[in-house]
Protein backbone atom coordinates (compact mmCIF):
# COMPACT_ATOMS: atom_id res chain seq x y z
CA UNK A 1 92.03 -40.58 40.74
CA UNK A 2 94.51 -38.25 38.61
CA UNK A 3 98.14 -39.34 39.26
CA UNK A 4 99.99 -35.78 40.51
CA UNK A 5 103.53 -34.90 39.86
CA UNK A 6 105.75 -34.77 43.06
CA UNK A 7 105.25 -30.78 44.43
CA UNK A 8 108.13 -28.37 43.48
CA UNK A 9 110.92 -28.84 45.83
CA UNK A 10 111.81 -24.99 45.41
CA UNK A 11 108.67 -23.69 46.74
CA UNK A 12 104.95 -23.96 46.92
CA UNK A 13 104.55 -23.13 43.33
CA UNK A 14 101.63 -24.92 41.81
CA UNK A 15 102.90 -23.74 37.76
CA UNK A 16 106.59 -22.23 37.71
CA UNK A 17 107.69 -20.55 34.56
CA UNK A 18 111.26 -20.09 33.97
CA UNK A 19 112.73 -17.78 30.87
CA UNK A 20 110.19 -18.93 29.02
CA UNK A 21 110.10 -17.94 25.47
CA UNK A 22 108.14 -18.19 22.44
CA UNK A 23 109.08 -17.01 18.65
CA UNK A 24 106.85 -17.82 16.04
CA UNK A 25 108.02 -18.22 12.42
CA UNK A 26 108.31 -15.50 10.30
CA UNK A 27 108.08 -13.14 13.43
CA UNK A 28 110.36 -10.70 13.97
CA UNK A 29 110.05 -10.61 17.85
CA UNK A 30 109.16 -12.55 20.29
CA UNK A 31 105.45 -13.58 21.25
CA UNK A 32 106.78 -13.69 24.74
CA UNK A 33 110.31 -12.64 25.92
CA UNK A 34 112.31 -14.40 28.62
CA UNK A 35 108.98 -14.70 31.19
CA UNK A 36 109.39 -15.90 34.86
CA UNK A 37 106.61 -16.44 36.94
CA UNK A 38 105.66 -18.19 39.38
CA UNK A 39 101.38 -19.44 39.93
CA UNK A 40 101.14 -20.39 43.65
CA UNK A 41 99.01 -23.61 44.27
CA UNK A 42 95.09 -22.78 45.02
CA UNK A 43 95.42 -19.59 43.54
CA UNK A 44 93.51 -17.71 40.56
CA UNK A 45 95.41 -16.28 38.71
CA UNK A 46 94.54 -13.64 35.82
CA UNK A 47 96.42 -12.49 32.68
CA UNK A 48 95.25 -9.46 31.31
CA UNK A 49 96.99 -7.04 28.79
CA UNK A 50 96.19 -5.26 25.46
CA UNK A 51 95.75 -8.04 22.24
CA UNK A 52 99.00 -9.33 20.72
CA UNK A 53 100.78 -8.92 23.97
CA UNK A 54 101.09 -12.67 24.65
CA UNK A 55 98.86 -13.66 27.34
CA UNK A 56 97.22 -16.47 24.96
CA UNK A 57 100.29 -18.16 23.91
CA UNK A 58 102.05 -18.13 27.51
CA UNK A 59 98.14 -20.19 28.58
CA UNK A 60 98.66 -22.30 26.05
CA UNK A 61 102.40 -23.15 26.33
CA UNK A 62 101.45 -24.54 30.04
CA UNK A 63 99.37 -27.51 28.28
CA UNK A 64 101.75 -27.51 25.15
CA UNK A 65 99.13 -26.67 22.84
CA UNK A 66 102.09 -24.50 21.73
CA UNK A 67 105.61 -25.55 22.44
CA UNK A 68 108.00 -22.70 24.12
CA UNK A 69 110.82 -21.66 22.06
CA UNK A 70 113.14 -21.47 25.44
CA UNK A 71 112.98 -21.80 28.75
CA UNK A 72 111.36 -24.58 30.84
CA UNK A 73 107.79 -24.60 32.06
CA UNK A 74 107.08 -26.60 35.45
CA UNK A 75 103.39 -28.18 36.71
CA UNK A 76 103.01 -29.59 39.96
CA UNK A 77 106.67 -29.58 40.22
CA UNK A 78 107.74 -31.96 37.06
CA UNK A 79 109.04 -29.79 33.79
CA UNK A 80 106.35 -30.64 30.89
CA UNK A 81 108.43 -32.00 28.21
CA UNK A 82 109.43 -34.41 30.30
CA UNK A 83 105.99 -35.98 30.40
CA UNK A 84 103.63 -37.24 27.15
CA UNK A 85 101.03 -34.46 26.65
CA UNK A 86 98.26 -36.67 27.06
CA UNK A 87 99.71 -37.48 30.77
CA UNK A 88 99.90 -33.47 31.27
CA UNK A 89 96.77 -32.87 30.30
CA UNK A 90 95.10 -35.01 32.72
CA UNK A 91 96.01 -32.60 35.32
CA UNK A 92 94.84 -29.87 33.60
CA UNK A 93 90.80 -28.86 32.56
CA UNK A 94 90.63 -26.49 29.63
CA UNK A 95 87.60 -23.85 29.29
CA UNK A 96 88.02 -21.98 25.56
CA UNK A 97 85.57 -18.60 25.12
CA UNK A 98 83.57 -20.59 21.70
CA UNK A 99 83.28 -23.10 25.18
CA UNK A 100 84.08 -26.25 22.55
CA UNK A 101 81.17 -28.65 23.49
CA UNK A 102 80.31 -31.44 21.18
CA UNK A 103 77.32 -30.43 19.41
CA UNK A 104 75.61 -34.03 18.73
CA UNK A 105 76.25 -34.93 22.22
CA UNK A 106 73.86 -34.54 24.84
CA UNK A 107 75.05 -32.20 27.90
CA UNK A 108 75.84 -35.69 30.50
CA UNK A 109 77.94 -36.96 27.48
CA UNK A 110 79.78 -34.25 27.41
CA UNK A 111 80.52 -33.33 30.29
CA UNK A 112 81.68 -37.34 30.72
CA UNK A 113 84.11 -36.60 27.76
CA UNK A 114 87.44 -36.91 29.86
CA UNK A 115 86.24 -39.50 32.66
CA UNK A 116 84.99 -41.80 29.31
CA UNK A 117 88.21 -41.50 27.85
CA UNK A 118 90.04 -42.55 30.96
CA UNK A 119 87.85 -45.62 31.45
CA UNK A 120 85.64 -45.18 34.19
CA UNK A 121 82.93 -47.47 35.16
CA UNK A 122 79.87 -46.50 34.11
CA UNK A 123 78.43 -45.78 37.61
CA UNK A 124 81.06 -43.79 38.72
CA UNK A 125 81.06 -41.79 35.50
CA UNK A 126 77.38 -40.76 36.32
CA UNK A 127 77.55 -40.33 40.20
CA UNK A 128 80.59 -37.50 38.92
CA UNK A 129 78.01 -36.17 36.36
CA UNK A 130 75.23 -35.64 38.88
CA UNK A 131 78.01 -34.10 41.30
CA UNK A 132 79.34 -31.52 39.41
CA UNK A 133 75.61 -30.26 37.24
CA UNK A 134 74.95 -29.70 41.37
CA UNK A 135 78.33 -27.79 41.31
CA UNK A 136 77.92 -25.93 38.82
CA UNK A 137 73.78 -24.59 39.21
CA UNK A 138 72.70 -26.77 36.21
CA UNK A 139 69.20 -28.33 36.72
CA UNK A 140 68.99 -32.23 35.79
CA UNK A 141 66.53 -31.75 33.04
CA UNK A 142 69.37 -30.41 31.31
CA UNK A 143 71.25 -33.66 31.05
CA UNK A 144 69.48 -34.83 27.98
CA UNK A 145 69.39 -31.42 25.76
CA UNK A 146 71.86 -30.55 23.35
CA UNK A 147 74.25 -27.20 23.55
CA UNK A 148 72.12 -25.67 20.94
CA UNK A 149 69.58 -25.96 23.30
CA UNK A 150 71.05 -24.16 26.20
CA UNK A 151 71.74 -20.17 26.39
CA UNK A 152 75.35 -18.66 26.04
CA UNK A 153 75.59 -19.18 30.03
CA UNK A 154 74.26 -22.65 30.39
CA UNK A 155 76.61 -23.89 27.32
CA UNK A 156 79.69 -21.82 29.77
CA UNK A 157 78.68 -24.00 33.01
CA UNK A 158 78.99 -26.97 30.91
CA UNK A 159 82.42 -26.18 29.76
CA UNK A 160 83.38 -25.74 33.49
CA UNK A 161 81.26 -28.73 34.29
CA UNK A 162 83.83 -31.07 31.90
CA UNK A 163 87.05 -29.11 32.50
CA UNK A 164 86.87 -30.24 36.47
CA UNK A 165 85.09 -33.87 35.14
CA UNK A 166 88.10 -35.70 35.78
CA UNK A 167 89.04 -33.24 38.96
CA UNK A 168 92.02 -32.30 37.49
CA UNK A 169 94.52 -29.64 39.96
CA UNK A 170 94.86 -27.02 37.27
CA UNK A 171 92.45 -25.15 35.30
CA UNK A 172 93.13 -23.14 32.67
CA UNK A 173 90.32 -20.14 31.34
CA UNK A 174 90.80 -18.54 28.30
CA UNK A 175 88.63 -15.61 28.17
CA UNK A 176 85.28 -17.33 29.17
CA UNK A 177 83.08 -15.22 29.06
CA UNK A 178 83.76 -12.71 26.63
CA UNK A 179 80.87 -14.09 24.85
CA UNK A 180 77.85 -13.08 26.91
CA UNK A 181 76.27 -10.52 27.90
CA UNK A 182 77.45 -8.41 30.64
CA UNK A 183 74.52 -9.28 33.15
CA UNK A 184 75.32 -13.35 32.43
CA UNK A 185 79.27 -12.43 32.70
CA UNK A 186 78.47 -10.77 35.88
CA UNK A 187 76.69 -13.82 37.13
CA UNK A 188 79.42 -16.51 35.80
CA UNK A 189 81.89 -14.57 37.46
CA UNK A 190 80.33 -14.95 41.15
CA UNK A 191 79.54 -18.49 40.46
CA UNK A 192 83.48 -18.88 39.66
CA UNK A 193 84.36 -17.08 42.96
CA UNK A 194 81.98 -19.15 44.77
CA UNK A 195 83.48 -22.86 43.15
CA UNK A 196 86.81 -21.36 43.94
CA UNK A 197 86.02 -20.94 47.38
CA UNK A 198 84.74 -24.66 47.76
CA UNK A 199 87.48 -25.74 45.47
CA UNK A 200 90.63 -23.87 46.17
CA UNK A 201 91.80 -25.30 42.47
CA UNK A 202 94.86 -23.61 40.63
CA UNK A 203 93.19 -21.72 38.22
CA UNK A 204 95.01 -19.23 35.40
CA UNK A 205 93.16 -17.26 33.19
CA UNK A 206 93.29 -15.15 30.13
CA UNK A 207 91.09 -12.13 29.70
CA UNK A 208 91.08 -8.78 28.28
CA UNK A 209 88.96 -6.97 30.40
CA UNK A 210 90.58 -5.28 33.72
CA UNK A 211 87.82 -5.11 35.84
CA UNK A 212 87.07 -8.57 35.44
CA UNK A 213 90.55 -9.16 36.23
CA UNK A 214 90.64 -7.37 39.39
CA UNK A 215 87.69 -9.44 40.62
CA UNK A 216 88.31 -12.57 39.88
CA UNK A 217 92.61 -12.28 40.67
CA UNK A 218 94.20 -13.68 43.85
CA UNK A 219 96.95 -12.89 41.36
CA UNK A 220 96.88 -10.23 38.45
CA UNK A 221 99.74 -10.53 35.68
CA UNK A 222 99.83 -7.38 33.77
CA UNK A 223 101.27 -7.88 30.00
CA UNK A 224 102.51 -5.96 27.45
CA UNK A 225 103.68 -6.18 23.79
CA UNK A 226 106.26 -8.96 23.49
CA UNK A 227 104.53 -10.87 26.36
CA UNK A 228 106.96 -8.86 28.89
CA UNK A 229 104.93 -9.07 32.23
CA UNK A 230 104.74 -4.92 33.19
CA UNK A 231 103.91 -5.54 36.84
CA UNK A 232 102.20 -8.81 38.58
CA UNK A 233 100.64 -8.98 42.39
CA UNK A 234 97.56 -8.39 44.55
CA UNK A 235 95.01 -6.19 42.59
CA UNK A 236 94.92 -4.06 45.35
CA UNK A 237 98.37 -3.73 45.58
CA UNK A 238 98.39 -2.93 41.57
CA UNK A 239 95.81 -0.24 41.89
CA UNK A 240 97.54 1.38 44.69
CA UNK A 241 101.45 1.31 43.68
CA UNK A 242 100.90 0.96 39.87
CA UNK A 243 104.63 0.38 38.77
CA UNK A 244 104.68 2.23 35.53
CA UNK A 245 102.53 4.95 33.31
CA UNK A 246 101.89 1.85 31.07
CA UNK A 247 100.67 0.07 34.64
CA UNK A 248 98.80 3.09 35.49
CA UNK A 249 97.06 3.77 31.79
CA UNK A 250 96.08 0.15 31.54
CA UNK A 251 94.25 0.32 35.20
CA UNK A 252 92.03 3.34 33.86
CA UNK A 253 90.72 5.58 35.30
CA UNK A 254 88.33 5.45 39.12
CA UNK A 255 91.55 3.58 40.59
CA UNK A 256 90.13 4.45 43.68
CA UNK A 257 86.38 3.44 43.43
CA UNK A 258 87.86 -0.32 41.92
CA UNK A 259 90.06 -0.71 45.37
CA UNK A 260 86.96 -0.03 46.86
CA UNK A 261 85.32 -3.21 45.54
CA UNK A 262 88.42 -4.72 46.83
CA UNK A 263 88.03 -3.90 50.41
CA UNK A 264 85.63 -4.33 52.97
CA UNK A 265 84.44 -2.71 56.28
CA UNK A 266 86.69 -5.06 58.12
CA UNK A 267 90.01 -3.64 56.67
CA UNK A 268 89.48 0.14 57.96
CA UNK A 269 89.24 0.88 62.26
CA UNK A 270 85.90 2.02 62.77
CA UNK A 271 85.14 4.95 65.70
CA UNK A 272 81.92 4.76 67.87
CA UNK A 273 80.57 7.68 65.69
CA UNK A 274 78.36 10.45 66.79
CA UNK A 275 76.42 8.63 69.01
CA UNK A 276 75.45 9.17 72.43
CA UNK A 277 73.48 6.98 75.00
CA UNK A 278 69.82 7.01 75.62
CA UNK A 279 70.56 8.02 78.89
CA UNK A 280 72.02 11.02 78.09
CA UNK A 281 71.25 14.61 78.68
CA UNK A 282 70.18 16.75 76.13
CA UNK A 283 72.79 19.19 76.56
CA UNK A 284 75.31 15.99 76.41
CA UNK A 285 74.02 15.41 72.56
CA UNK A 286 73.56 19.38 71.74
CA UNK A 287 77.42 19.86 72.77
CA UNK A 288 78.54 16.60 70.37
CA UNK A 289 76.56 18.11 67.33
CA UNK A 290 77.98 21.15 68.02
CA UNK A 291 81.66 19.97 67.64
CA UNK A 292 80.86 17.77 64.86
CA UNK A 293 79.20 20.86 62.96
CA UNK A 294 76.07 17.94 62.63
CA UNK A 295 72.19 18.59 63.10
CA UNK A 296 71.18 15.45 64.12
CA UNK A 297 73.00 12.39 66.43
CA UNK A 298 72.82 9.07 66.45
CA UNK A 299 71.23 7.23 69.77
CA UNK A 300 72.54 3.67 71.40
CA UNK A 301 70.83 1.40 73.68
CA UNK A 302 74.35 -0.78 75.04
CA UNK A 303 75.51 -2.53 72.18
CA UNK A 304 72.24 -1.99 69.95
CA UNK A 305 71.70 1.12 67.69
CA UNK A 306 68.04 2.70 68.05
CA UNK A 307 68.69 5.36 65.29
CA UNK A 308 69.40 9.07 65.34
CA UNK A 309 67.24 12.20 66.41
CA UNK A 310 67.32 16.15 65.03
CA UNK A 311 68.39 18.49 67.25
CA UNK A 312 64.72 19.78 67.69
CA UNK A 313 64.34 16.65 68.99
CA UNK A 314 65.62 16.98 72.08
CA UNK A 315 63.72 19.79 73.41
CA UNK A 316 61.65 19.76 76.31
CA UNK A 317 62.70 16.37 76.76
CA UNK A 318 65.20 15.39 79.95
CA UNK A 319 67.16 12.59 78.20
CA UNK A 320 68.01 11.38 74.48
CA UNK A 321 66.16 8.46 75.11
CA UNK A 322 62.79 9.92 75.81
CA UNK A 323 62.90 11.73 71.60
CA UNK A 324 61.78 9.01 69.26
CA UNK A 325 64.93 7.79 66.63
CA UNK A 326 64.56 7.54 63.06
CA UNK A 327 65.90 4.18 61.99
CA UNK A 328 69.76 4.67 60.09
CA UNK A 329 68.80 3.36 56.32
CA UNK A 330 72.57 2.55 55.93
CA UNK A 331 73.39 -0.26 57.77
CA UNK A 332 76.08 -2.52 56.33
CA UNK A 333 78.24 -5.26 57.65
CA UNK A 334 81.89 -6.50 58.72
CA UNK A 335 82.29 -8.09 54.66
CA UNK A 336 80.26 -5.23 52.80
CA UNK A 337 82.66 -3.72 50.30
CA UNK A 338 83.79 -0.33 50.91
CA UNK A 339 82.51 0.47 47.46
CA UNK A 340 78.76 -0.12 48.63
CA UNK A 341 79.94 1.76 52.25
CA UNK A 342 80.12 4.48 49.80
CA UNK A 343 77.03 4.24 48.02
CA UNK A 344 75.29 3.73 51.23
CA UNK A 345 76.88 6.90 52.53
CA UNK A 346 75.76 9.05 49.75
CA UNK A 347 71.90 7.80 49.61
CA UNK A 348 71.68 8.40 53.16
CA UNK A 349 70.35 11.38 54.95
CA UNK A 350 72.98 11.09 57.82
CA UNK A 351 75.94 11.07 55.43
CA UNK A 352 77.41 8.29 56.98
CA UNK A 353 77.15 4.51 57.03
CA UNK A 354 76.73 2.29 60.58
CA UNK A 355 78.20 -1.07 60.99
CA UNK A 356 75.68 -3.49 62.67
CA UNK A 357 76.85 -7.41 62.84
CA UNK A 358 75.01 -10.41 62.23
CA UNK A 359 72.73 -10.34 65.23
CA UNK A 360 72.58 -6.13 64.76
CA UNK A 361 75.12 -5.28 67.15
CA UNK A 362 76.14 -1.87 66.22
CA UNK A 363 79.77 -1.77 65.24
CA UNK A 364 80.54 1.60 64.70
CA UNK A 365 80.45 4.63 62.24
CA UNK A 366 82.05 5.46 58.82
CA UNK A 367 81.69 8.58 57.34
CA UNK A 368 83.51 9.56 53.59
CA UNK A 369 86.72 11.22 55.40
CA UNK A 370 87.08 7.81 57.47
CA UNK A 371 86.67 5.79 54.43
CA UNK A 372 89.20 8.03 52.44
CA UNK A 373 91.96 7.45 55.80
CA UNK A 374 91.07 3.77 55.41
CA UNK A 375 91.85 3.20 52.09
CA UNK A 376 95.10 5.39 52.60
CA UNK A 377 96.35 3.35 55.65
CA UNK A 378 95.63 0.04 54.05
């Protein structure tokens, strides 16, 4: 078991940094100029910002693999100078984007780098190898290759694999997986979600890629030139109140279609839709197209959605229920993203999107306006 510094006593701060600078020799400014910030514990937290703006040096200054010039840096409550490094380090796992692994050791003996060096028993040094090649989606087989013998993606699981070896609180990223390709990125980047989500570690990382940023982030921390932090929060809350043209140009363009991918069906109110009962009367379904300016309505059954009908449908019939539906090809759920609402919205015929729940209890009804007043009231 790691030995953990006493928690902050001035908050819940899992990494506090406090006018923390850093001048290099020879420069004429600052890397990174008088930065506070504070990393809550459990949190991921991303750094993202043009090169040269200091996100890389202000990761690095947390494990003192570069000393601050000023200012004081604290993890897990204790200020890091006041500790050996070696003694820091133990709390903290370290994933690098060349992903660092020893090349003429086998995959299990590298990922038992750190628990080796802190003397663990054999056993338990391969019961924690076994554990975390399950945690990470590495098959067994893999234990006796060599990195040169795993892809780009492997190798990266690997890296995570010995960065949480010795289960260390903290884990610092620095840009990952800039080295694959997207589809792999894509891939690595759900699998992190996922670890974080069984984990809840305190995880800061440095990449340059917004989007990526935006996914991964509990906590996105903007930088610009000089490592001056230009606006840090919520992604959501950063695509929605941007605080500066700098901000704003940095977020790119389709603002709106990324907060999307932020959001789900369960942050808007949904509305029962055009829908009517199957025991209905014709004229009852005619009259609700008619006001929604729609050709066609949807038909419920209680708390289950049969489909919807045409207004030819209903003729010669004496209620909805007696026309036969066409099933709703749209059908999403409570944690669908409102990005895919919208995609399901546009490929449908219906123009709108129902909301069924696990055991296909219909919801309710989104349609583009709705999603637009969503996104606007959230």
């Amino acid at each position: 078991m790691i030995e953990q510094a006493v928690t902050d006593p001035h908050g819940s701060a899992a990494i506090r940094l406090v006018g923390v600078e850093k001048r290099f020799p020879g420069a004429t400014e600052p890397a990174v100029t008088d930065l506070h910030l504070d990393i809550p514990e459990g949190q991921l937290c991303v750094f993202v910002g043009p090169s040269g703006c200091g996100k890389t040096t202000t990761l690095k200054m947390i494990n003192r693999l570069v000393e601050p010039t000023a200012g004081e840096i604290h993890v897990l409550g204790t200020e890091i100078r006041s500790v050996k490094r070696p003694q820091l380090r133990r709390q903290i796992g370290y994933v690098i984007q060349q992903i660092g692994l020893f090349p003429h050791k086998t995959i299990a003996e590298n990922i038992a780098t750190v628990p080796k060096l802190l003397k663990w028993d054999r056993a338990r040094v391969r019961e924690r190898v076994d554990e975390l090649v399950e945690l990470v989606g590495l098959d067994r087989e893999m234990l006796r290759r060599y990195p040169a013998e795993l892809s780009g993606g492997q190798q990266q699981r690997v890296g995570v694999a010995r960065a949480l070896a010795a289960d260390p609180p903290i884990l610092l990223m620095d840009e990952p997986y800039s080295a694959v390709d997207p589809v792999v990125r894509g891939r690595l980047q759900d699998e992190l979600l996922d670890l974080q989500r069984r984990l809840r570690k305190t995880i800061v990382m440095v990449t340059h890629d917004i989007d990526e940023a935006i996914k991964l982030g509990d906590q996105v921390v903007i930088f610009e030139t000089g490592g001056i932090i230009a606006q840090s929060g919520a992604p959501d809350d950063l695509l929605a109140r941007p605080a500066s043209p700098f901000v704003e140009s940095f977020l790119g363009n389709e603002r709106g279609l990324k907060r999307l991918a932020l959001l789900t069906v369960a942050d808007i109110t949904l509305t029962d839709g055009l829908v009517v009962d199957v025991s209905a009367a014709p004229s009852e379904a005619l009259a609700l197209m008619t006001a929604k300016a729609s050709d066609w309505v949807g038909v419920r059954d209680g708390d289950r959605l049969l489909g919807w009908v045409w207004s030819s449908d209903l003729e010669g019939i004496v209620r909805v229920g007696d026309a036969t539906p066409k099933r709703f090809r749209s059908a999403v759920g409570p944690t669908t993203s409102l990005r895919e609402v919208l995609d399901a919205i546009v490929n449908s015929r219906t123009r709108v999107a129902v909301v069924l729940d696990d055991t296909d209890r219909y919801l309710g009804m989104i349609t583009v306006d709705e999603l637009s007043e969503g996104i606007g009231s959230s």
